[in-house]
N, C-alpha and C. Protein backbone atom coordinates (compact mmCIF):
# COMPACT_ATOMS: atom_id res chain seq x y z
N UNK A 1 -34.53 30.68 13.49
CA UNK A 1 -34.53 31.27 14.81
C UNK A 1 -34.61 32.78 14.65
N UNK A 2 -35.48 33.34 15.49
CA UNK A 2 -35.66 34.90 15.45
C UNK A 2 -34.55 35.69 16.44
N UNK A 3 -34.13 37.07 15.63
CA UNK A 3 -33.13 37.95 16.44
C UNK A 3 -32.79 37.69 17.37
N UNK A 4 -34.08 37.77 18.33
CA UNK A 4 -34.04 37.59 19.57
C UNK A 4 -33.41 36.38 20.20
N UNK A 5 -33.02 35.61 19.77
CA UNK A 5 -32.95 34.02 20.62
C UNK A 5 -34.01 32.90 20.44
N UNK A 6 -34.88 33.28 20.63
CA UNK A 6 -36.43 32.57 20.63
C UNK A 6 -36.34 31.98 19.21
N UNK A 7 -36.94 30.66 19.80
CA UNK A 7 -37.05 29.39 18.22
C UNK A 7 -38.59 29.76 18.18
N UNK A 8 -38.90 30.02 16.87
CA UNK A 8 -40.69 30.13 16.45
C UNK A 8 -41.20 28.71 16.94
N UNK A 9 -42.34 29.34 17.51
CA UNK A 9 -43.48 27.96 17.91
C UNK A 9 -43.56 26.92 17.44
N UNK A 10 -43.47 26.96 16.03
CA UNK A 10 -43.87 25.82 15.01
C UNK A 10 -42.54 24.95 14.85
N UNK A 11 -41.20 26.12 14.89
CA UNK A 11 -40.04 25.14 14.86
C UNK A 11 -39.79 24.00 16.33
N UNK A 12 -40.57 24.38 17.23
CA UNK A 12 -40.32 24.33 18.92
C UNK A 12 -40.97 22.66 18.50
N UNK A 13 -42.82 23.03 17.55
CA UNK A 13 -43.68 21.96 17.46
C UNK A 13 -42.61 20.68 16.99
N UNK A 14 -42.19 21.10 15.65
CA UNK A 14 -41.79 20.29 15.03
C UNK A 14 -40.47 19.08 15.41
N UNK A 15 -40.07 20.08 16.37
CA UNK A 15 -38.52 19.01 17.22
C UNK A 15 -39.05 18.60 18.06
N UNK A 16 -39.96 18.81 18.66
CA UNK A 16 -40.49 18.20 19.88
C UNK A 16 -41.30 16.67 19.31
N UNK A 17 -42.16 17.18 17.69
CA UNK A 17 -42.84 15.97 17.53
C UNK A 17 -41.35 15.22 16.97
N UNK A 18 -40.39 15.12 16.07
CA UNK A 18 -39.72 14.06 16.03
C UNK A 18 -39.09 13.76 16.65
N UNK A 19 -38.92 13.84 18.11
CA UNK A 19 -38.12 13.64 18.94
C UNK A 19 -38.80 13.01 19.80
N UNK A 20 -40.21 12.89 19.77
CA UNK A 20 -41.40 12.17 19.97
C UNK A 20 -40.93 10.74 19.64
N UNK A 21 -40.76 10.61 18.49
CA UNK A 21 -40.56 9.20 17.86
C UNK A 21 -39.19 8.67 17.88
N UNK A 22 -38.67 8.86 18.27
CA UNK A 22 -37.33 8.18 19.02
C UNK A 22 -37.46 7.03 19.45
N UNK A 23 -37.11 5.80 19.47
CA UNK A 23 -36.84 4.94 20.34
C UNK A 23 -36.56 5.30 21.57
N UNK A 24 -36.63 4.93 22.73
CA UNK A 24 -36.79 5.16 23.81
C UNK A 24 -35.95 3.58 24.77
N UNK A 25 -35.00 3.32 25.12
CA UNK A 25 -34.36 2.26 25.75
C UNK A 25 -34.70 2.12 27.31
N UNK A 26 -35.07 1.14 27.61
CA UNK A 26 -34.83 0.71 29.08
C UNK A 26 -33.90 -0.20 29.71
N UNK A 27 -32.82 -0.15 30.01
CA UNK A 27 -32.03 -0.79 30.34
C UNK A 27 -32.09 -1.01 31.89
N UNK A 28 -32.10 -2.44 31.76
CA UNK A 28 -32.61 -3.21 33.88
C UNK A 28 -31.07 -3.82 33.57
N UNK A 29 -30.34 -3.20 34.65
CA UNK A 29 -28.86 -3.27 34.96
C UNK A 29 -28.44 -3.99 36.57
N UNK A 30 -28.10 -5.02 36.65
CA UNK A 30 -28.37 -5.70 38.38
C UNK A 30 -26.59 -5.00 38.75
N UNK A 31 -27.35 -4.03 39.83
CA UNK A 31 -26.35 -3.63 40.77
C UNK A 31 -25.97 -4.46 42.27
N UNK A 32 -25.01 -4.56 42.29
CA UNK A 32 -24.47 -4.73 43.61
C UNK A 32 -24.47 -3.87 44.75
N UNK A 33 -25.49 -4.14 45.52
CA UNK A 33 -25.46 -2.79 46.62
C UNK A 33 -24.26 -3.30 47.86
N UNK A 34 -25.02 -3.71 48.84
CA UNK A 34 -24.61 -4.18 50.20
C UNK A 34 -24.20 -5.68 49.66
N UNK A 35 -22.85 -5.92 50.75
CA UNK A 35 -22.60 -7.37 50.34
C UNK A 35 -23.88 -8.51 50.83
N UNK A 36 -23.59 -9.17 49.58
CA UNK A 36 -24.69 -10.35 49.73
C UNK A 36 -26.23 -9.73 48.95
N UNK A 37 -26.21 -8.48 48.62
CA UNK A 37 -27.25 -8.21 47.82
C UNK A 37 -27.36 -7.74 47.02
N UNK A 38 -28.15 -7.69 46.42
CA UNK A 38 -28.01 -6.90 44.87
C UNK A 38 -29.83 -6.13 44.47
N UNK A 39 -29.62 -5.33 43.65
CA UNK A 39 -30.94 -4.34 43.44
C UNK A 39 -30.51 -4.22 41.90
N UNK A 40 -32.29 -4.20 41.41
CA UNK A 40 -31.80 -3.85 40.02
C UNK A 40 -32.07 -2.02 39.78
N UNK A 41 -31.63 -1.67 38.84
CA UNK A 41 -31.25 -0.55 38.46
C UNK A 41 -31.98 0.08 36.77
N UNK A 42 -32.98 0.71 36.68
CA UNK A 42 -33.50 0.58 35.82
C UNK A 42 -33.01 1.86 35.24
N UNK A 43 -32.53 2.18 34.09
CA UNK A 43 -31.87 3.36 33.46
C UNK A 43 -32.64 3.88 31.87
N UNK A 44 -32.81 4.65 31.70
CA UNK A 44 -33.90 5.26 30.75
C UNK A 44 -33.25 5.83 30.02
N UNK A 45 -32.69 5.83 28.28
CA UNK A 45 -31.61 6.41 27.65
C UNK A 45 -33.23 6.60 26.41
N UNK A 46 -32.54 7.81 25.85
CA UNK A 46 -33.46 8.20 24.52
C UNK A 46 -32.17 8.53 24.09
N UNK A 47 -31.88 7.45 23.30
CA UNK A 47 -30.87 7.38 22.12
C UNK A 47 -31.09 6.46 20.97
N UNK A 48 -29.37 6.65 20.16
CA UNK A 48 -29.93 5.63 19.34
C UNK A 48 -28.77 4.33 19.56
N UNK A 49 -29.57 3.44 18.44
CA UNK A 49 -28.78 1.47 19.06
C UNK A 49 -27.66 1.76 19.14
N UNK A 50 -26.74 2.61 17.97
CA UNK A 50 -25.49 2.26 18.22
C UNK A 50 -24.61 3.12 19.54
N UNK A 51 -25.14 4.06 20.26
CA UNK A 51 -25.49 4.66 21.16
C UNK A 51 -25.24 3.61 22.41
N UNK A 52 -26.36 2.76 22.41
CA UNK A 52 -26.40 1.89 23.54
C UNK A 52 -25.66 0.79 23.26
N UNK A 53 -25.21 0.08 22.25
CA UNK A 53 -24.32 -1.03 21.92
C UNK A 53 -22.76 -0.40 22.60
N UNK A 54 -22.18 0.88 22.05
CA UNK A 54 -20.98 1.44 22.67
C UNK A 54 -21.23 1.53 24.30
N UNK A 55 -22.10 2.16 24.98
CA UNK A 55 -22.32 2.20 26.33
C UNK A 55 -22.17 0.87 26.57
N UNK A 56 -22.98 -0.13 26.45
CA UNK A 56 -22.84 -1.61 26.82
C UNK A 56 -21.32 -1.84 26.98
N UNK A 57 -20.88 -1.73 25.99
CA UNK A 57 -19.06 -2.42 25.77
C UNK A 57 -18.02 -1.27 27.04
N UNK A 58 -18.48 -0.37 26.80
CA UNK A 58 -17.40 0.10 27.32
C UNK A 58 -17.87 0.62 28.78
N UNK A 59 -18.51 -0.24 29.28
CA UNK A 59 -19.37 -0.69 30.90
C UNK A 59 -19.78 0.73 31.91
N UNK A 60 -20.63 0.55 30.70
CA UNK A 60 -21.53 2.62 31.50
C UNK A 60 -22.19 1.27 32.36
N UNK A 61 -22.80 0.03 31.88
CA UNK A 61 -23.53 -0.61 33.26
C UNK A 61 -22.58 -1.83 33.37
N UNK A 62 -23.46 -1.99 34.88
CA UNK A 62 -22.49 -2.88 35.50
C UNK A 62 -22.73 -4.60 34.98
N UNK A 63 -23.85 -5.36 35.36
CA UNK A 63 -24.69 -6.33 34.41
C UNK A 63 -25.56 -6.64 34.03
N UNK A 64 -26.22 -5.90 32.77
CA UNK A 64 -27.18 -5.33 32.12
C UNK A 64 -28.03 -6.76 32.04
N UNK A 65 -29.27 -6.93 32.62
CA UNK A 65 -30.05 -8.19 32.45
C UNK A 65 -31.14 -8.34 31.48
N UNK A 66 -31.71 -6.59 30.87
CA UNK A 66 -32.50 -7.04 29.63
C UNK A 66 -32.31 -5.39 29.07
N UNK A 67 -32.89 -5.47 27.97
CA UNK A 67 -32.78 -4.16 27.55
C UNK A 67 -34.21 -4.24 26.55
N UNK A 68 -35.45 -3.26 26.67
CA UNK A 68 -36.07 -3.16 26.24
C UNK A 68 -36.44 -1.99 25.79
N UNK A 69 -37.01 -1.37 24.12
CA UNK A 69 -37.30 -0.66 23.00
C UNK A 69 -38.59 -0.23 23.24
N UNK A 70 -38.82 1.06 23.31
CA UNK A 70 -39.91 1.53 23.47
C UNK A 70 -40.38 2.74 22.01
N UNK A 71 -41.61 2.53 21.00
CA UNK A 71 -41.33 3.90 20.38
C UNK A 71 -43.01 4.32 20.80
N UNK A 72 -42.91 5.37 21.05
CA UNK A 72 -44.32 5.97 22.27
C UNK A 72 -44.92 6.64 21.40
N UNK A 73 -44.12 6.94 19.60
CA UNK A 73 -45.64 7.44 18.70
C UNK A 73 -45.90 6.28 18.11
N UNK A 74 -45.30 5.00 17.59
CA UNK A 74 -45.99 3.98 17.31
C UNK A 74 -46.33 2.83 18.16
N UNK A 75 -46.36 3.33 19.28
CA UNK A 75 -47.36 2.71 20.57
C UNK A 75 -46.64 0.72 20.39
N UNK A 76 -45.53 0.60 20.19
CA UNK A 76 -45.10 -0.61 20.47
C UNK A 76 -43.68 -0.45 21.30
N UNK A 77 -43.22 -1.59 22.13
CA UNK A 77 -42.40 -1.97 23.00
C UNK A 77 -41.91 -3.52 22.35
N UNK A 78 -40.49 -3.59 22.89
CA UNK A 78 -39.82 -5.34 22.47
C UNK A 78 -38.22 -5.22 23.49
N UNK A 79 -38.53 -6.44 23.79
CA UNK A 79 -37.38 -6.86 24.31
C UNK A 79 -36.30 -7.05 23.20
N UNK A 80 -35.76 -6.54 23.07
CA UNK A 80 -34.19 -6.15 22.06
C UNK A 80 -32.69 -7.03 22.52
N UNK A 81 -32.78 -7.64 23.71
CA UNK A 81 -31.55 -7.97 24.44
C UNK A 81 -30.66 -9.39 23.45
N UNK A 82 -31.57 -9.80 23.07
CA UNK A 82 -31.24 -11.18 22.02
C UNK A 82 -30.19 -10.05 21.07
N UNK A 83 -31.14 -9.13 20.53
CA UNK A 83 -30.37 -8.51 19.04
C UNK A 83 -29.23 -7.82 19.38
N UNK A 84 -29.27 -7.27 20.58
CA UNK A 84 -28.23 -6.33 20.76
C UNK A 84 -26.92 -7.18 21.21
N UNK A 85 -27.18 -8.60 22.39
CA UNK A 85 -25.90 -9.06 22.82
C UNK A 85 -25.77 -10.07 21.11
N UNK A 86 -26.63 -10.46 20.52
CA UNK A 86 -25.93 -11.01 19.29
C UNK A 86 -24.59 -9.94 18.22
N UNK A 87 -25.72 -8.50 18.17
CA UNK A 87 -25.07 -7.71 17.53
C UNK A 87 -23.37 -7.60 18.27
N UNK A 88 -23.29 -7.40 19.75
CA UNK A 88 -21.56 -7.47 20.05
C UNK A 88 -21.04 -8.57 19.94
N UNK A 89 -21.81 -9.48 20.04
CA UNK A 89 -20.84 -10.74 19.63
C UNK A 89 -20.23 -11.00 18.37
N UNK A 90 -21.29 -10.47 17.62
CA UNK A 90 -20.84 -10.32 16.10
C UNK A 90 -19.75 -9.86 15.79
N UNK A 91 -19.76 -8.16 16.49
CA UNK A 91 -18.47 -7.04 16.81
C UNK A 91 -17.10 -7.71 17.50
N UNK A 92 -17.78 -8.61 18.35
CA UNK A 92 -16.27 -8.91 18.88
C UNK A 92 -15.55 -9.59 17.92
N UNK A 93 -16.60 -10.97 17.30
CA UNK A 93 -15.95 -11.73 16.71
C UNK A 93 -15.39 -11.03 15.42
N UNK A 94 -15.86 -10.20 15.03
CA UNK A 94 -15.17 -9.75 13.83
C UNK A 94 -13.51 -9.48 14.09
N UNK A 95 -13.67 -8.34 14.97
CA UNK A 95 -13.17 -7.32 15.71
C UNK A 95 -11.28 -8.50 16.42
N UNK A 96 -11.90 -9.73 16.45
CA UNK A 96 -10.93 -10.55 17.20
C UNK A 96 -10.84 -10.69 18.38
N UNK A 97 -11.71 -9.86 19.08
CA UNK A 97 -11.31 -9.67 20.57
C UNK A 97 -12.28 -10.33 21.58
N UNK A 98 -12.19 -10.73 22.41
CA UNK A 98 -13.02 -10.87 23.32
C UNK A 98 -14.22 -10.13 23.86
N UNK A 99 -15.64 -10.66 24.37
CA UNK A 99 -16.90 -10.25 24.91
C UNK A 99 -16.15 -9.40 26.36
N UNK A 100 -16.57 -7.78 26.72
CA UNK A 100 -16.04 -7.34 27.78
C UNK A 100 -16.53 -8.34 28.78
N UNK A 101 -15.85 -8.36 29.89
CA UNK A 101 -16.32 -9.19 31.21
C UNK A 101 -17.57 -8.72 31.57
N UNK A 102 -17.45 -7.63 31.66
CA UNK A 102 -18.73 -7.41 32.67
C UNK A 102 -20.22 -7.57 31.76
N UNK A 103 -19.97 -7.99 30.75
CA UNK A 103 -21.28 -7.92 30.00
C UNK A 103 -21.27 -9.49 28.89
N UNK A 104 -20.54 -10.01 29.39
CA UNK A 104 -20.23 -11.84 29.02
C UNK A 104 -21.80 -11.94 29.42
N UNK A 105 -22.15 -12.26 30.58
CA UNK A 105 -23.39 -12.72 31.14
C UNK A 105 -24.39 -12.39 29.98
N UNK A 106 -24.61 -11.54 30.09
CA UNK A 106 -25.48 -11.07 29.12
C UNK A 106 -26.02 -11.19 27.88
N UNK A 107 -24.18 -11.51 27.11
CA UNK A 107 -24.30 -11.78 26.25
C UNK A 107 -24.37 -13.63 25.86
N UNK A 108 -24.18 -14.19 26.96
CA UNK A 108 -24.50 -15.65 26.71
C UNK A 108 -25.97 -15.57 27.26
N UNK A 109 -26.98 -14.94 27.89
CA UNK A 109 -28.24 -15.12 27.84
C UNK A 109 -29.01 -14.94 26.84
């Protein structure tokens, strides 16, 4: 970084391209709006898995219905929801404890 504050161009290029290649999460979360209805809720996280496995458990959503992987420099997408509610089940069972409530559903789909 120069005196000034200012990050050189090339350093600006270079975080921008690997930050490019990130996984990219979509999480479709079914909210409860008005009684008797419900809306889904589509939430956009650029993080990483273990990132979104902690959010899951400790109920940033309410009941997360799929969660899909996006990486936008190697131009592929996957539904991830199998790996990820296997991966907490794994955690719980290790762990001893029970699947949180609000994300049981989920994890038995």
């Amino acid at each position: 970084m120069a005196g000034n504050g200012l990050v050189p161009m090339a350093d600006f290029r270079a975080a921008h391209r690997s930050a490019a290649h990130r996984i990219v999460y979509l999480i479709v979360d079914n909210v409860v709006g008005w009684p008797g209805r419900a809306r889904l809720k589509l939430e956009v996280e650029r993080t990483d898995r273990e990132t979104i496995i902690a959010n899951l458990v400790d109920g940033h959503f309410n009941d997360p219905v799929r969660i899909i992987a996006f990486d936008p420099k190697a131009h592929w997408s996957k539904d991830v929801s199998r790996e990820l509610a296997e991966e907490i089940q794994t955690r719980c069972d290790i762990d001893a404890v029970p699947v949180p409530e609000h994300i049981q559903d989920f994890v038995k789909r």
